[in-house]
N, C-alpha and C. Protein backbone atom coordinates (compact mmCIF):
# COMPACT_ATOMS: atom_id res chain seq x y z
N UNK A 1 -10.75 -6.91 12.98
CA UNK A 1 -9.36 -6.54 13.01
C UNK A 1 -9.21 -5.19 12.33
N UNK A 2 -7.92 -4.28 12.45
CA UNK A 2 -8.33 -2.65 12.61
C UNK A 2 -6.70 -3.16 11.66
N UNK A 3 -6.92 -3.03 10.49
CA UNK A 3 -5.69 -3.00 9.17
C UNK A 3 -5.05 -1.88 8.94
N UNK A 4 -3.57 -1.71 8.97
CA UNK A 4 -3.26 -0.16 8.43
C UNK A 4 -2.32 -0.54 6.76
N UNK A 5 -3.05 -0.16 5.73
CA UNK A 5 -3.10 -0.16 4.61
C UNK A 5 -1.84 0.85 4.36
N UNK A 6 -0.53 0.99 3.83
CA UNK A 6 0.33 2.24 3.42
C UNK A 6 0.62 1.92 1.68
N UNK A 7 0.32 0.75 1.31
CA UNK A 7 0.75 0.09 -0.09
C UNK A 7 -0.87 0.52 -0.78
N UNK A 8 -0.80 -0.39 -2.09
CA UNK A 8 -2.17 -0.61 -3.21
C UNK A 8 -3.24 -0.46 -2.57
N UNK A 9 -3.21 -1.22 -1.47
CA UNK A 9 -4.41 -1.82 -0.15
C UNK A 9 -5.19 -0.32 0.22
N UNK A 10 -4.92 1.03 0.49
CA UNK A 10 -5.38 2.57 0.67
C UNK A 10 -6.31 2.57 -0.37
N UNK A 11 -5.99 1.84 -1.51
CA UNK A 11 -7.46 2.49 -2.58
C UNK A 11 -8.82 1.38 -2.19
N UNK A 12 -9.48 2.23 -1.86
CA UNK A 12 -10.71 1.61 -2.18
C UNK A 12 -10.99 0.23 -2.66
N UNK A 13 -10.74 0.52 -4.41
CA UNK A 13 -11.24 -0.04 -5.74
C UNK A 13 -10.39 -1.28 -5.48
N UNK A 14 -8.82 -0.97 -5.22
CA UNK A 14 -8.31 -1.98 -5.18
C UNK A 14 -8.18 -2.91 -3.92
N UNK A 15 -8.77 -2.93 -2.94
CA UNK A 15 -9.11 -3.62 -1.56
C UNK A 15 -10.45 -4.51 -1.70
N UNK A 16 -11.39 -3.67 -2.52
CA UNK A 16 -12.13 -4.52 -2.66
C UNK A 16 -12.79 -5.19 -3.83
N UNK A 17 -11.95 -4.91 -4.65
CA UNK A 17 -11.83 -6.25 -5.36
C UNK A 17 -10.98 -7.44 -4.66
N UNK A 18 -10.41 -7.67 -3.44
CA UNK A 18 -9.76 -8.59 -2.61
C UNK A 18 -10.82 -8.96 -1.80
N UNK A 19 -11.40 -8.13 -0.79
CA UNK A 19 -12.32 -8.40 0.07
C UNK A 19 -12.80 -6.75 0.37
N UNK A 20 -14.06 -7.16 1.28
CA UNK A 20 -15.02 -5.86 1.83
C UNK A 20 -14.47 -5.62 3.04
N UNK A 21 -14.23 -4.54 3.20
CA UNK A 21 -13.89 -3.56 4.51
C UNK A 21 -14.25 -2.34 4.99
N UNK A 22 -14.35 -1.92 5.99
CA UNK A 22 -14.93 -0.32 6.10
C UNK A 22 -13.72 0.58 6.63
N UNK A 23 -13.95 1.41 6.40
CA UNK A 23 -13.04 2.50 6.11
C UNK A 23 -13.36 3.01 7.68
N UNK A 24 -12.18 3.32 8.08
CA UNK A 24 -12.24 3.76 9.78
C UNK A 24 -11.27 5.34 9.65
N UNK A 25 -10.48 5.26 9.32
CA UNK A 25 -9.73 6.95 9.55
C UNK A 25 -8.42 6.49 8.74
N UNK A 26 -7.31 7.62 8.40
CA UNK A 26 -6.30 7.79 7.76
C UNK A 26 -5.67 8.33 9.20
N UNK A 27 -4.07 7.29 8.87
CA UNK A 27 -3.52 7.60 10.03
C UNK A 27 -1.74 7.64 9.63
N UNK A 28 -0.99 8.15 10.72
CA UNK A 28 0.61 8.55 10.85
C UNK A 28 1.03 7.01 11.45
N UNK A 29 2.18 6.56 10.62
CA UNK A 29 2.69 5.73 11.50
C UNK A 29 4.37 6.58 11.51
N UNK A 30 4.39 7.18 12.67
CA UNK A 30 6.09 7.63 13.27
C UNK A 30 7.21 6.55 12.94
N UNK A 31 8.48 7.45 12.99
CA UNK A 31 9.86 6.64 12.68
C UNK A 31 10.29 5.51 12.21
N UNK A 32 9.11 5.61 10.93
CA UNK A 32 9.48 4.45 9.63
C UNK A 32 9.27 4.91 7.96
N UNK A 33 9.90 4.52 7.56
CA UNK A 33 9.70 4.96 5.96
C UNK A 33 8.98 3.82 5.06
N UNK A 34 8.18 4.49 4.04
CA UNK A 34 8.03 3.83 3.24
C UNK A 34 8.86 3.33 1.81
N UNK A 35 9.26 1.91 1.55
CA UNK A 35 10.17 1.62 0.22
C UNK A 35 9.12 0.88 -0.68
N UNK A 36 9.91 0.61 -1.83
CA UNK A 36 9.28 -0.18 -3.09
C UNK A 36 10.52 -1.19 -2.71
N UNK A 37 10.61 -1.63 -2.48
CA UNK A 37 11.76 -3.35 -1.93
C UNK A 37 11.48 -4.46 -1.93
N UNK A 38 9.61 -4.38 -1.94
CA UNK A 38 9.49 -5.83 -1.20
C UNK A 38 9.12 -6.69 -2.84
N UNK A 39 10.23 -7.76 -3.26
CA UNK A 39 9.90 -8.12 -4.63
C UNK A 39 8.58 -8.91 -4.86
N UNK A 40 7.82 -9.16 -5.80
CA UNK A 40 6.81 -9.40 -5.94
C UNK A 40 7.29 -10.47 -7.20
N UNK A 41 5.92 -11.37 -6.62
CA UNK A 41 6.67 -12.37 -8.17
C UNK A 41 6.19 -12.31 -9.65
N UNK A 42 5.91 -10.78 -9.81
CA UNK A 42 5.15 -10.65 -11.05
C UNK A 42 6.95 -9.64 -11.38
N UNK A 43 8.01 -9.68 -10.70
CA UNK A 43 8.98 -8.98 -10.92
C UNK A 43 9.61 -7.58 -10.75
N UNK A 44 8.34 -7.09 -9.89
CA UNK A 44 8.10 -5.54 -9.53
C UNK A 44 8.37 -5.46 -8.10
N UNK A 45 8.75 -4.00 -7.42
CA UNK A 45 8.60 -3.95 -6.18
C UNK A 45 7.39 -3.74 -5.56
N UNK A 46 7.21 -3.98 -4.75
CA UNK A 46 5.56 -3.63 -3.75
C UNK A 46 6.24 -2.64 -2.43
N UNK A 47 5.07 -2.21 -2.17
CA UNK A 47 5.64 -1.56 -0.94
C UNK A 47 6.15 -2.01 0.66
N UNK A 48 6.75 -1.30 1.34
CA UNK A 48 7.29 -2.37 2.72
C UNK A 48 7.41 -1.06 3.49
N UNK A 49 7.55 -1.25 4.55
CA UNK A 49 7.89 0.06 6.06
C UNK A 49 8.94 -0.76 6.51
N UNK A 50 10.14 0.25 6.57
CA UNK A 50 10.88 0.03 7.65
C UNK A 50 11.39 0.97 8.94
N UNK A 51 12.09 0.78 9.92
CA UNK A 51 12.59 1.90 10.61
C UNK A 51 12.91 2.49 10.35
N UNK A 52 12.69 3.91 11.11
CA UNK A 52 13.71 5.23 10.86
C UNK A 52 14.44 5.65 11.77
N UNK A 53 15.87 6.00 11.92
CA UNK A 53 15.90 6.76 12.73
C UNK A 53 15.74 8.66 12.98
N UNK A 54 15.18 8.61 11.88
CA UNK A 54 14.80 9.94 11.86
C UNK A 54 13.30 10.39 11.92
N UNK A 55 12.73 11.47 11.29
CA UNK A 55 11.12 12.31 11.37
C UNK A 55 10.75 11.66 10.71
N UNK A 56 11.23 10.51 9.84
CA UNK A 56 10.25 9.78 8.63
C UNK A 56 8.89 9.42 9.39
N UNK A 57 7.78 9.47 8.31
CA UNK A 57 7.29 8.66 8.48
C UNK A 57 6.03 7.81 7.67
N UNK A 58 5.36 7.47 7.94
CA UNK A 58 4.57 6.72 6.90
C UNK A 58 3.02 6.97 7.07
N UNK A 59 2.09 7.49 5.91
CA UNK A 59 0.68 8.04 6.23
C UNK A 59 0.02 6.66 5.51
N UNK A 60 -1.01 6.38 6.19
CA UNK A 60 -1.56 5.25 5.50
C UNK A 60 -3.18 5.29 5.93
N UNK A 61 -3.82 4.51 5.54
CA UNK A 61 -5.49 3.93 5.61
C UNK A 61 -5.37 3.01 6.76
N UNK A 62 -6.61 3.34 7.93
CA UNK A 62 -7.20 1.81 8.54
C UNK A 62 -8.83 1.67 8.01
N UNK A 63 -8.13 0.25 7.74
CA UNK A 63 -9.55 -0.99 7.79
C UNK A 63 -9.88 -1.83 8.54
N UNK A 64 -11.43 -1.87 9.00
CA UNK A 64 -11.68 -2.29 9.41
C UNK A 64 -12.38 -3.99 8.50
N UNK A 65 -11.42 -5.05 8.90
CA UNK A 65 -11.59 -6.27 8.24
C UNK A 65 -12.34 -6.96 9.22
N UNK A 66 -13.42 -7.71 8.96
CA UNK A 66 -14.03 -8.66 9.17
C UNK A 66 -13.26 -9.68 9.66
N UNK A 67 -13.13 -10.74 10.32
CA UNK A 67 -12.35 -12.07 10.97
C UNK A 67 -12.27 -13.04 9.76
N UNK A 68 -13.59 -13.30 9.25
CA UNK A 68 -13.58 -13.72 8.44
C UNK A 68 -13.10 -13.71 6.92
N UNK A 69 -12.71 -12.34 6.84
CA UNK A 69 -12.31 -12.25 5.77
C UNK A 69 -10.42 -12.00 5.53
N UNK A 70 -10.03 -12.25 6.89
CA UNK A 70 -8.56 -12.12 6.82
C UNK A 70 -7.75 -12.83 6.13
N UNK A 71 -8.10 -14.25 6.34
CA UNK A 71 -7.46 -15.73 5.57
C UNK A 71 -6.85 -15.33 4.13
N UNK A 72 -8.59 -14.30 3.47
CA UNK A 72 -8.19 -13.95 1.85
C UNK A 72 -7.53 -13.21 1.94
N UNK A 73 -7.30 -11.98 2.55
CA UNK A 73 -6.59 -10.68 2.56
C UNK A 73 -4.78 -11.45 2.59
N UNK A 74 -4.51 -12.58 3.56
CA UNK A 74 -3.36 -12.93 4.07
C UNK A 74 -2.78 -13.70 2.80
N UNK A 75 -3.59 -14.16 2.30
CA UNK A 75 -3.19 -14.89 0.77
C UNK A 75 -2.99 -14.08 -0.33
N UNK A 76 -3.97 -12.76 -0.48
CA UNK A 76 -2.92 -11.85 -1.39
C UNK A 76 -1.52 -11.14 -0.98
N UNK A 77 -1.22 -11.15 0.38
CA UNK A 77 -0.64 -10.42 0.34
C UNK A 77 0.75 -11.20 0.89
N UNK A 78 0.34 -12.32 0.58
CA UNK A 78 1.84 -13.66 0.49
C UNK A 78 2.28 -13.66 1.68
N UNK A 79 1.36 -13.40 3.07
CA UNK A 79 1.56 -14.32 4.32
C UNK A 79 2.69 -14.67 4.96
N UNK A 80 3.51 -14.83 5.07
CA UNK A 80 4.29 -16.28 5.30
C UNK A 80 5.65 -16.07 4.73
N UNK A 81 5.21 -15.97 3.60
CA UNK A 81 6.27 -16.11 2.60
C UNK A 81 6.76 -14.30 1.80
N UNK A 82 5.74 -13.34 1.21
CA UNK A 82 6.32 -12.05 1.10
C UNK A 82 6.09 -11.56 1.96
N UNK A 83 5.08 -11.46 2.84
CA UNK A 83 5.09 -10.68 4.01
C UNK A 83 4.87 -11.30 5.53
N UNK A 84 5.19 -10.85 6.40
CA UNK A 84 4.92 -11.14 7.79
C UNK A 84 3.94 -10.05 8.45
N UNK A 85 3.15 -10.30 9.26
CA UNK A 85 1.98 -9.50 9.90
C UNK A 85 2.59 -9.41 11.22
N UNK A 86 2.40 -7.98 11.68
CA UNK A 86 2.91 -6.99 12.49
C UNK A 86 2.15 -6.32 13.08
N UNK A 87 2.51 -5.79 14.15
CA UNK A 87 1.47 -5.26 14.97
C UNK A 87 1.97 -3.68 15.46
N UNK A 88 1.34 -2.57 15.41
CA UNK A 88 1.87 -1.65 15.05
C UNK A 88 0.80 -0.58 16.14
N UNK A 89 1.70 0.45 16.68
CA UNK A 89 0.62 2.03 17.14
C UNK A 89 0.53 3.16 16.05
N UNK A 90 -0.57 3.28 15.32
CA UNK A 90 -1.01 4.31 14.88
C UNK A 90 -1.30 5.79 15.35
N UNK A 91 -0.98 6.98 14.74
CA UNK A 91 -2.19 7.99 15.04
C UNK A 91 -3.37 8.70 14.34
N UNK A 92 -4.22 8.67 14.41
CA UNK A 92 -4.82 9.18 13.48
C UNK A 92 -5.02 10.33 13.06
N UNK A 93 -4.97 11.07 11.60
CA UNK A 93 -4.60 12.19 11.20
C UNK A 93 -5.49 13.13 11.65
N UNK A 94 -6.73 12.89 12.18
CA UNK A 94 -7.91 13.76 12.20
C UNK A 94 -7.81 14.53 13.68
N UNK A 95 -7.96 13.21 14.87
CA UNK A 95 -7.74 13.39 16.04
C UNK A 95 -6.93 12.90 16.61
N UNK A 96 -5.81 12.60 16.09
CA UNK A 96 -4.30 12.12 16.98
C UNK A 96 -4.75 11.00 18.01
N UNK A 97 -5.91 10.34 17.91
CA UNK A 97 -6.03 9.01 18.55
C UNK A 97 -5.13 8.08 18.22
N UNK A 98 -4.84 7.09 19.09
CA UNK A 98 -3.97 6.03 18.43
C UNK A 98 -5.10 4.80 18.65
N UNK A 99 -3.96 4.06 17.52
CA UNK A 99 -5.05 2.88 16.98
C UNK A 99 -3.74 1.62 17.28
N UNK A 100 -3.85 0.43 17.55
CA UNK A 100 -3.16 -0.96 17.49
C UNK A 100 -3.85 -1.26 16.16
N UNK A 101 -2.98 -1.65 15.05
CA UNK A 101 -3.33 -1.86 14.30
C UNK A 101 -2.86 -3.50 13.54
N UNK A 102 -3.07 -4.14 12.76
CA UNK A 102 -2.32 -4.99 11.87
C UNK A 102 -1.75 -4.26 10.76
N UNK A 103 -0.74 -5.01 10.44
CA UNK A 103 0.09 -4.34 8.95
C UNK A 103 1.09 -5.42 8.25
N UNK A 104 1.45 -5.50 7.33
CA UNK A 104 2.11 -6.49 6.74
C UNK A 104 3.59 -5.90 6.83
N UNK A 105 4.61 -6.71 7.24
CA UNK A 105 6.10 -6.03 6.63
C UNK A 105 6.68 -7.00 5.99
N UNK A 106 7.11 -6.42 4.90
CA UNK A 106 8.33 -7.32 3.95
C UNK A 106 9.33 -8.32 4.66
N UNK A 107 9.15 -9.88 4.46
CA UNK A 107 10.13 -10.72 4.84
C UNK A 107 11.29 -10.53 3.87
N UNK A 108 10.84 -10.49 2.70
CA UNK A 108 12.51 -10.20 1.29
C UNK A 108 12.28 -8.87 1.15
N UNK A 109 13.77 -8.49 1.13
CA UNK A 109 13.70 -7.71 0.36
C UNK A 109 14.90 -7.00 -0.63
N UNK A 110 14.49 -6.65 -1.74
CA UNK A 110 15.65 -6.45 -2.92
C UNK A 110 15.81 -4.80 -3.10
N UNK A 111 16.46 -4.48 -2.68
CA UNK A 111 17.32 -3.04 -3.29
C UNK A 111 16.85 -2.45 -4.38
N UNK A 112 16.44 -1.37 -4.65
CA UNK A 112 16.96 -0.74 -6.43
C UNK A 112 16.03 -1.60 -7.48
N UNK A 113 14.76 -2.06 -6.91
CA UNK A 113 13.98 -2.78 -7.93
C UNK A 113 12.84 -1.62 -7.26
N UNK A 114 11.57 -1.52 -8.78
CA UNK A 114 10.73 -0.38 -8.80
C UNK A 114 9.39 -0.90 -8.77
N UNK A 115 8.46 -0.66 -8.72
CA UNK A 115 6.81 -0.39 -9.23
C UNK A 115 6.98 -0.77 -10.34
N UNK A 116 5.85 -1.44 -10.82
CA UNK A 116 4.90 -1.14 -12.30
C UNK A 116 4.50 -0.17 -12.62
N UNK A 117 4.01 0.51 -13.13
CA UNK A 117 3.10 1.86 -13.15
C UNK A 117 2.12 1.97 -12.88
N UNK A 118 1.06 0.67 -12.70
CA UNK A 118 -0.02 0.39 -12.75
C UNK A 118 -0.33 0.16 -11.07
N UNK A 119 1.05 -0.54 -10.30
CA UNK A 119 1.01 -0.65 -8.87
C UNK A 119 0.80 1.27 -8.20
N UNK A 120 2.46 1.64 -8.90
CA UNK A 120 2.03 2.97 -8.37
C UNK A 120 1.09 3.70 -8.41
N UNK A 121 0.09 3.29 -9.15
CA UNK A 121 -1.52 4.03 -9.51
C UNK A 121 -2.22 3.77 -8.35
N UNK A 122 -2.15 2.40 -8.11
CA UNK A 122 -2.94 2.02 -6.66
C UNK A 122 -2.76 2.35 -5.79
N UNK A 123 -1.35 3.13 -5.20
CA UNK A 123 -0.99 3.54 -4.47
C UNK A 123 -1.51 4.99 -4.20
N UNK A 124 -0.79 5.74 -5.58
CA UNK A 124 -1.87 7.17 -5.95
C UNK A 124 -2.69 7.35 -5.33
N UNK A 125 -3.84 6.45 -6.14
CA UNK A 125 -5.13 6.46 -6.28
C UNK A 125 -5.78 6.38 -4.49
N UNK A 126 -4.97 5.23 -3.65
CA UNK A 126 -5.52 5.15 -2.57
C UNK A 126 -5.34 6.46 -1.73
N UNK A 127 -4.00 7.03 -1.81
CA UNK A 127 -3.61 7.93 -0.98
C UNK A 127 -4.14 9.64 -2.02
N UNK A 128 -4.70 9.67 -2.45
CA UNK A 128 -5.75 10.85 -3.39
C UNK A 128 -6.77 10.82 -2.75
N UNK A 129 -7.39 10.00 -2.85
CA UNK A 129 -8.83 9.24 -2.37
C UNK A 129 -9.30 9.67 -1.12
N UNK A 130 -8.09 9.38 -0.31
CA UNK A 130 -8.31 9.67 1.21
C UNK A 130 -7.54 10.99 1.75
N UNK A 131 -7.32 11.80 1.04
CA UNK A 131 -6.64 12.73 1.31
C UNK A 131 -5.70 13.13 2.11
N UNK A 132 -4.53 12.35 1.54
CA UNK A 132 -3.02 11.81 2.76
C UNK A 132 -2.42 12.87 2.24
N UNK A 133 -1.65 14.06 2.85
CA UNK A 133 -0.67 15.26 2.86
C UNK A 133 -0.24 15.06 1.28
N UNK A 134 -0.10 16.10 0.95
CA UNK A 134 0.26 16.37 -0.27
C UNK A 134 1.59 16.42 -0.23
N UNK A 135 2.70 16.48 0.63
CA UNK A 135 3.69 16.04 1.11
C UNK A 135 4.41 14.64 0.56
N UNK A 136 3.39 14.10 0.56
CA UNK A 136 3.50 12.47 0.96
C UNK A 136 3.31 12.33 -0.58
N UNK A 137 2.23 12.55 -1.38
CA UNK A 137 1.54 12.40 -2.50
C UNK A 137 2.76 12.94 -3.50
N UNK A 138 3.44 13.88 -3.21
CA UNK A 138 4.53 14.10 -3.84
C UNK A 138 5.99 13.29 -4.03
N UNK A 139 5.80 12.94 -2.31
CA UNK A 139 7.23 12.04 -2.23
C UNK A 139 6.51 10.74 -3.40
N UNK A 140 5.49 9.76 -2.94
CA UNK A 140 4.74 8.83 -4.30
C UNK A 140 4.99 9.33 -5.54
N UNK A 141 4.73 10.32 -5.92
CA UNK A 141 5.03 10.68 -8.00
C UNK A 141 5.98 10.75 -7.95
N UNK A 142 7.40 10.99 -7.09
CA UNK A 142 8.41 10.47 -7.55
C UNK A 142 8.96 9.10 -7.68
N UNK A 143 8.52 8.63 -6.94
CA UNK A 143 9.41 7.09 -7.33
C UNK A 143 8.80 6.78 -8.42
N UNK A 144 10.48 5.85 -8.79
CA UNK A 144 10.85 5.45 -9.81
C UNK A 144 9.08 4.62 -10.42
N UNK A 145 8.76 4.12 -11.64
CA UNK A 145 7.99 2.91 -12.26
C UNK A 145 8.83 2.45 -13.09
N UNK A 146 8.40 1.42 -13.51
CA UNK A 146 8.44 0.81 -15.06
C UNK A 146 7.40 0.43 -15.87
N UNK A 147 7.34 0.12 -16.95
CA UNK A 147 5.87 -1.02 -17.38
C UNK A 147 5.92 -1.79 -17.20
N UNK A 148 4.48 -2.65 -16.86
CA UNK A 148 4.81 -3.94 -17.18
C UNK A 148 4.22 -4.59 -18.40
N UNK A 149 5.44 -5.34 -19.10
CA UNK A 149 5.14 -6.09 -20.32
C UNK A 149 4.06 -7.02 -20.64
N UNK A 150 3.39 -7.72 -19.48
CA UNK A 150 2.24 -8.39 -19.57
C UNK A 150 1.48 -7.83 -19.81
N UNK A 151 0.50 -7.95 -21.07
CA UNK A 151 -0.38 -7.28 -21.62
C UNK A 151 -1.87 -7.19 -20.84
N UNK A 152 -1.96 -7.86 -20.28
CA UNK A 152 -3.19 -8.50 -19.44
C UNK A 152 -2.94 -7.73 -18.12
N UNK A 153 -2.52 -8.31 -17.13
CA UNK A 153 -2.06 -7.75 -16.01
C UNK A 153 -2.66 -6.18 -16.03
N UNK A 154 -1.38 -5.41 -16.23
CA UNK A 154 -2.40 -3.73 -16.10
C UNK A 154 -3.35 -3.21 -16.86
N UNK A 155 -4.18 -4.02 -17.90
CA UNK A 155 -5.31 -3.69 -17.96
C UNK A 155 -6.35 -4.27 -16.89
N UNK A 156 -6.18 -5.12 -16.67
CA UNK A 156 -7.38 -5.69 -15.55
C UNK A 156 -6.88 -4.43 -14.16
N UNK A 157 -5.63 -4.00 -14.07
CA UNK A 157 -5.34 -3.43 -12.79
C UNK A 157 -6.31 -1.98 -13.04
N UNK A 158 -5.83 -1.53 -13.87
CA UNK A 158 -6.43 -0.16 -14.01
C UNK A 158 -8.20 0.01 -14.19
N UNK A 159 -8.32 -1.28 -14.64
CA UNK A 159 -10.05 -1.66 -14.96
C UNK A 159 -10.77 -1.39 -13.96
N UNK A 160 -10.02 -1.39 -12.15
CA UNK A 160 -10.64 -1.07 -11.13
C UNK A 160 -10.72 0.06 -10.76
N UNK A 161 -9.82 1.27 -11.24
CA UNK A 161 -10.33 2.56 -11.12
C UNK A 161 -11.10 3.37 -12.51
N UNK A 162 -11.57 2.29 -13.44
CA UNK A 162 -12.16 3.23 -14.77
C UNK A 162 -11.20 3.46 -15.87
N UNK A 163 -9.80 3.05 -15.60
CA UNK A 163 -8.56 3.58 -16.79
C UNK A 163 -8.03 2.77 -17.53
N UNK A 164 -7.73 2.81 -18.58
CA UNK A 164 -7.12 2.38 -19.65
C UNK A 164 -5.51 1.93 -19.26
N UNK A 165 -5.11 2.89 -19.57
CA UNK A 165 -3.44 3.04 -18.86
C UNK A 165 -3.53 3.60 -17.57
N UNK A 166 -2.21 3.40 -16.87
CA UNK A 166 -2.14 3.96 -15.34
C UNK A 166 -1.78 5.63 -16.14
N UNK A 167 -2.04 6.24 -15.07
CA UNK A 167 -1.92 7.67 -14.89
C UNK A 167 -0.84 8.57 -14.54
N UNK A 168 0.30 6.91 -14.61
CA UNK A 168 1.85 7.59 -13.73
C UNK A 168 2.66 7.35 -14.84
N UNK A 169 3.65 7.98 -15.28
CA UNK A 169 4.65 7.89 -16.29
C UNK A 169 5.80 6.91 -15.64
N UNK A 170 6.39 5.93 -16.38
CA UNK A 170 7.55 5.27 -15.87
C UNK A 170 8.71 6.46 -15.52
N UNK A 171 9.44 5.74 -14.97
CA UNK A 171 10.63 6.79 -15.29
C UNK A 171 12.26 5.90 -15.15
């Protein structure tokens, strides 16, 4: 299955500590935006795509997932219940091929709720990594974070790229 990653899921570090995948191309998904909306039950927003009717649009990672390894991927990423799996046309940034891809979209979603700091790192970090428009990388350092108060939590998060603290300032 051919995954298009626009959330945490773009980094590397943090995909596979979930499961193993290979990295296939960085791609455009047209006339949708990316939000922090979709609530998470650690109290934070996660990321979600919705329509646009405008030039928006959304740069993200495909993976290539194993069959076997979807079940786990569908259980972090709350299945059913936070997200619904979608089926989507890609292009890809390199050679404007298009790709059918899978993608998760937000079943809830809450308004005016933010990132952790430690989420937006993963996000960063994925879309740095793979070298998604600096455009894009800019619109990301702005949104909003917060901390999160669980002491545990973003140290184990950041433990997957080498860091102590995330690298993004709340705001």
């Amino acid at each position: 299955m051919l995954c298009f990653a626009y959330g945490s899921n773009m980094s590397t570090q943090r995909l596979a500590a979930r499961i193993p995948a290979r990295f296939v191309t960085t791609a455009l998904l047209s006339s949708c935006r990316l939000v922090f909306h979709q609530p998470s039950g650690d109290g934070s927003g996660k990321c979600d795509i919705v329509p646009a009717s405008d030039q928006s649009a959304v740069y993200g990672v495909i993976w290539e997932v194993a069959s076997h390894h979807e079940p786990t991927l569908d259980r972090y990423e709350g299945l059913g219940v936070a997200y619904g799996e979608t089926w989507l046309t890609v292009t890809d940034l390199a050679i404007e091929r298009q790709f059918d891809v899978q993608a998760y979209a937000g079943n809830v979603t809450s308004p005016g709720i933010r990132p952790y700091t430690w989420y937006k790192h993963h996000v960063l970090a994925g879309a740095r990594e793979h070298g998604l428009p600096a455009s894009h990388i800019h619109t990301l350092e702005r949104i909003g974070a917060h901390q999160d108060f669980d002491a545990e939590r973003p140290a184990l998060e950041m433990a997957l790229h080498g860091h102590a603290e995330p690298l993004v300032r709340s705001a």
